[in-house]
C-alpha atoms as a PDB file:
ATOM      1  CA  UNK A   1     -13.825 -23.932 -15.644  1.00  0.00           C
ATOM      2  CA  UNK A   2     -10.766 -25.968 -15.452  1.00  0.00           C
ATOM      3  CA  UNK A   3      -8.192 -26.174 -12.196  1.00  0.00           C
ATOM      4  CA  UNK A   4      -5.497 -23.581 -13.730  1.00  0.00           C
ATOM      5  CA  UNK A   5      -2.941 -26.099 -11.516  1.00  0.00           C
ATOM      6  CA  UNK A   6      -3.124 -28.438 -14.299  1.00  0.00           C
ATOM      7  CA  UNK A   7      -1.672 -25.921 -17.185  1.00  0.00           C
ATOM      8  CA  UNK A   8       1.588 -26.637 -17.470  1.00  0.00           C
ATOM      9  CA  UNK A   9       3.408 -24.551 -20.190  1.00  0.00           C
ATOM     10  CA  UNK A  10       6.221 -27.372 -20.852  1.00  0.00           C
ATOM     11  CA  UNK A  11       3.367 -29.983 -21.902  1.00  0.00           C
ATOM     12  CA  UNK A  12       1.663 -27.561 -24.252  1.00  0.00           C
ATOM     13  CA  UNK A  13       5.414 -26.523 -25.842  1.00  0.00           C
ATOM     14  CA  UNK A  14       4.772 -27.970 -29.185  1.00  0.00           C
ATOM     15  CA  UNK A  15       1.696 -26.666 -29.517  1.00  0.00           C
ATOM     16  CA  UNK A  16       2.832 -23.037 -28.585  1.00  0.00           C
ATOM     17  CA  UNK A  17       5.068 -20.700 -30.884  1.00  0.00           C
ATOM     18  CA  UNK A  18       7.838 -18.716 -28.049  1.00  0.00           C
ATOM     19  CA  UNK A  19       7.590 -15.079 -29.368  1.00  0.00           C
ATOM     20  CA  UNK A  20       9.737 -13.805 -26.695  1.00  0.00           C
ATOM     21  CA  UNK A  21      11.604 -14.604 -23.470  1.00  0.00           C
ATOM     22  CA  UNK A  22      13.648 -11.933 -21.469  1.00  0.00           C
ATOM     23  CA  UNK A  23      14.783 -14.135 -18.578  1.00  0.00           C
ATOM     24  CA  UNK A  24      11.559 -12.730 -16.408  1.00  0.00           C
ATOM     25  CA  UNK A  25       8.945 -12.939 -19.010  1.00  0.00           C
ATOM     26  CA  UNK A  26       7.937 -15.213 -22.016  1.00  0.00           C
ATOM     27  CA  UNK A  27       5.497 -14.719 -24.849  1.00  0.00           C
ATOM     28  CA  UNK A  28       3.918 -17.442 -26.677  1.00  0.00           C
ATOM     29  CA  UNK A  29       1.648 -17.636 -29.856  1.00  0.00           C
ATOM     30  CA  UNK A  30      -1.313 -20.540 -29.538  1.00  0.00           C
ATOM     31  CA  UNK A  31      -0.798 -22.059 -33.071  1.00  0.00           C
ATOM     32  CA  UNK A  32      -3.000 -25.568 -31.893  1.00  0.00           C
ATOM     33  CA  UNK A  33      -5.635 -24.518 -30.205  1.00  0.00           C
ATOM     34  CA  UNK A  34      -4.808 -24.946 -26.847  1.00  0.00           C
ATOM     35  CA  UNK A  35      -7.547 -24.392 -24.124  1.00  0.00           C
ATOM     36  CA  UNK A  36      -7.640 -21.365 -21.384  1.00  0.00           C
ATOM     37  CA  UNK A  37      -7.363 -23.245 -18.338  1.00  0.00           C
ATOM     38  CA  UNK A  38      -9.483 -20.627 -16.846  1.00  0.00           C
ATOM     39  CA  UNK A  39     -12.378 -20.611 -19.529  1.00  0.00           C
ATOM     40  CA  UNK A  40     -11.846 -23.357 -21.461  1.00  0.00           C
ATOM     41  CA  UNK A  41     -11.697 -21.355 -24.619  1.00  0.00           C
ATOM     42  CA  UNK A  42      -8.990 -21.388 -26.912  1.00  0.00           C
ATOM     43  CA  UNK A  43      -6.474 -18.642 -26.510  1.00  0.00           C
ATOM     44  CA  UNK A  44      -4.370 -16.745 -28.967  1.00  0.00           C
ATOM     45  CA  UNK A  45      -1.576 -15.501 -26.994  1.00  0.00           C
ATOM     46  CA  UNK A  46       0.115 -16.481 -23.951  1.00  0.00           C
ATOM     47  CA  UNK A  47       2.294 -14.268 -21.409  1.00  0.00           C
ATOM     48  CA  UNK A  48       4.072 -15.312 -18.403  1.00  0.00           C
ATOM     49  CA  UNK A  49       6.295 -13.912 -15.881  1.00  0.00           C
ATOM     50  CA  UNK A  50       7.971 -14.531 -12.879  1.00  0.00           C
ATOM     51  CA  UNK A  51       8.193 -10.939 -12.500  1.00  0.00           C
ATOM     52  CA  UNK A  52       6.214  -9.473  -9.510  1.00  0.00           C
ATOM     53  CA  UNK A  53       5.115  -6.583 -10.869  1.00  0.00           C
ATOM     54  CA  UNK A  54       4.942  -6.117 -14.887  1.00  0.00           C
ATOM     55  CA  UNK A  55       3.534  -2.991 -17.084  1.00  0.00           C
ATOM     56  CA  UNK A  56       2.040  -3.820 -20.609  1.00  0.00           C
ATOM     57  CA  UNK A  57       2.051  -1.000 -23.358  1.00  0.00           C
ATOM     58  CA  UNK A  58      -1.328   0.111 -24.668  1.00  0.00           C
ATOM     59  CA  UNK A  59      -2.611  -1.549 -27.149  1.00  0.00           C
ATOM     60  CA  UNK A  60      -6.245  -0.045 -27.418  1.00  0.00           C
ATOM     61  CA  UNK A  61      -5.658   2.986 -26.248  1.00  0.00           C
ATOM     62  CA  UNK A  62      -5.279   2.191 -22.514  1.00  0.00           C
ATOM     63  CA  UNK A  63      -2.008   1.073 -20.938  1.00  0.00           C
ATOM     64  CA  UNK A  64      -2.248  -1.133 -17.918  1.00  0.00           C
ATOM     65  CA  UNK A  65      -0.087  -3.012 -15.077  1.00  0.00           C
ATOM     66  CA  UNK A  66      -0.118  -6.269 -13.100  1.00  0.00           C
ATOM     67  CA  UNK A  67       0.886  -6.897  -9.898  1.00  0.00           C
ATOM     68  CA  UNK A  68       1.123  -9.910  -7.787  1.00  0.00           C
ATOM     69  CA  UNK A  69       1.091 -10.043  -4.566  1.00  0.00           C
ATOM     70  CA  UNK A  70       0.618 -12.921  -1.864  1.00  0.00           C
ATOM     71  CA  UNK A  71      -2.871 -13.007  -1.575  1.00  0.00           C
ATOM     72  CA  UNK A  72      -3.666 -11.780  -5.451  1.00  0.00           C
ATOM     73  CA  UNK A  73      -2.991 -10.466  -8.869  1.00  0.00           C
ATOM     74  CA  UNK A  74      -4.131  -7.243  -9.585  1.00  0.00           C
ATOM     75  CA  UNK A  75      -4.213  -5.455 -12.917  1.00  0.00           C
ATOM     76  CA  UNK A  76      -4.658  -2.050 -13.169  1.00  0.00           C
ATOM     77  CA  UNK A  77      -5.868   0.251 -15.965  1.00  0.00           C
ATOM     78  CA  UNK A  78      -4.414   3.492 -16.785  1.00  0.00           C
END
């Protein structure tokens, strides 16, 4: 596993296709193969916010919500 401190989104930019940014959140497409700095796998999509709490539509049948708080991120499925 890789220190998630090092994944900077700006250094990765050209390797990442922006889908969408609101002002809170961002979307980006992995079109290089750019590792998960959690797994080490390559990823397909990438979403950040700076939102502390963010719902994502269902997508498989099951809706779900994350929330970050100072201790922890929790994501919950409805």
């Amino acid at each position: 596993m890789s220190d998630t401190a090092d994944f900077d989104v700006h250094a990765h930019r050209h390797r990442l296709k922006q889908l969408r940014d609101d002002g809170g959140t961002e979307l980006y497409e992995n079109r290089d193969g750019v590792a998960c700095p959690a797994c080490g796998e390559s990823f397909s999509r990438l979403f950040l916010t700076r939102r502390a709490r963010t719902s994502f539509p269902s997508n498989d049948g099951a809706p779900f919500c994350l929330v970050r708080t100072s201790e922890s991120i929790c994501v919950f499925r409805h």
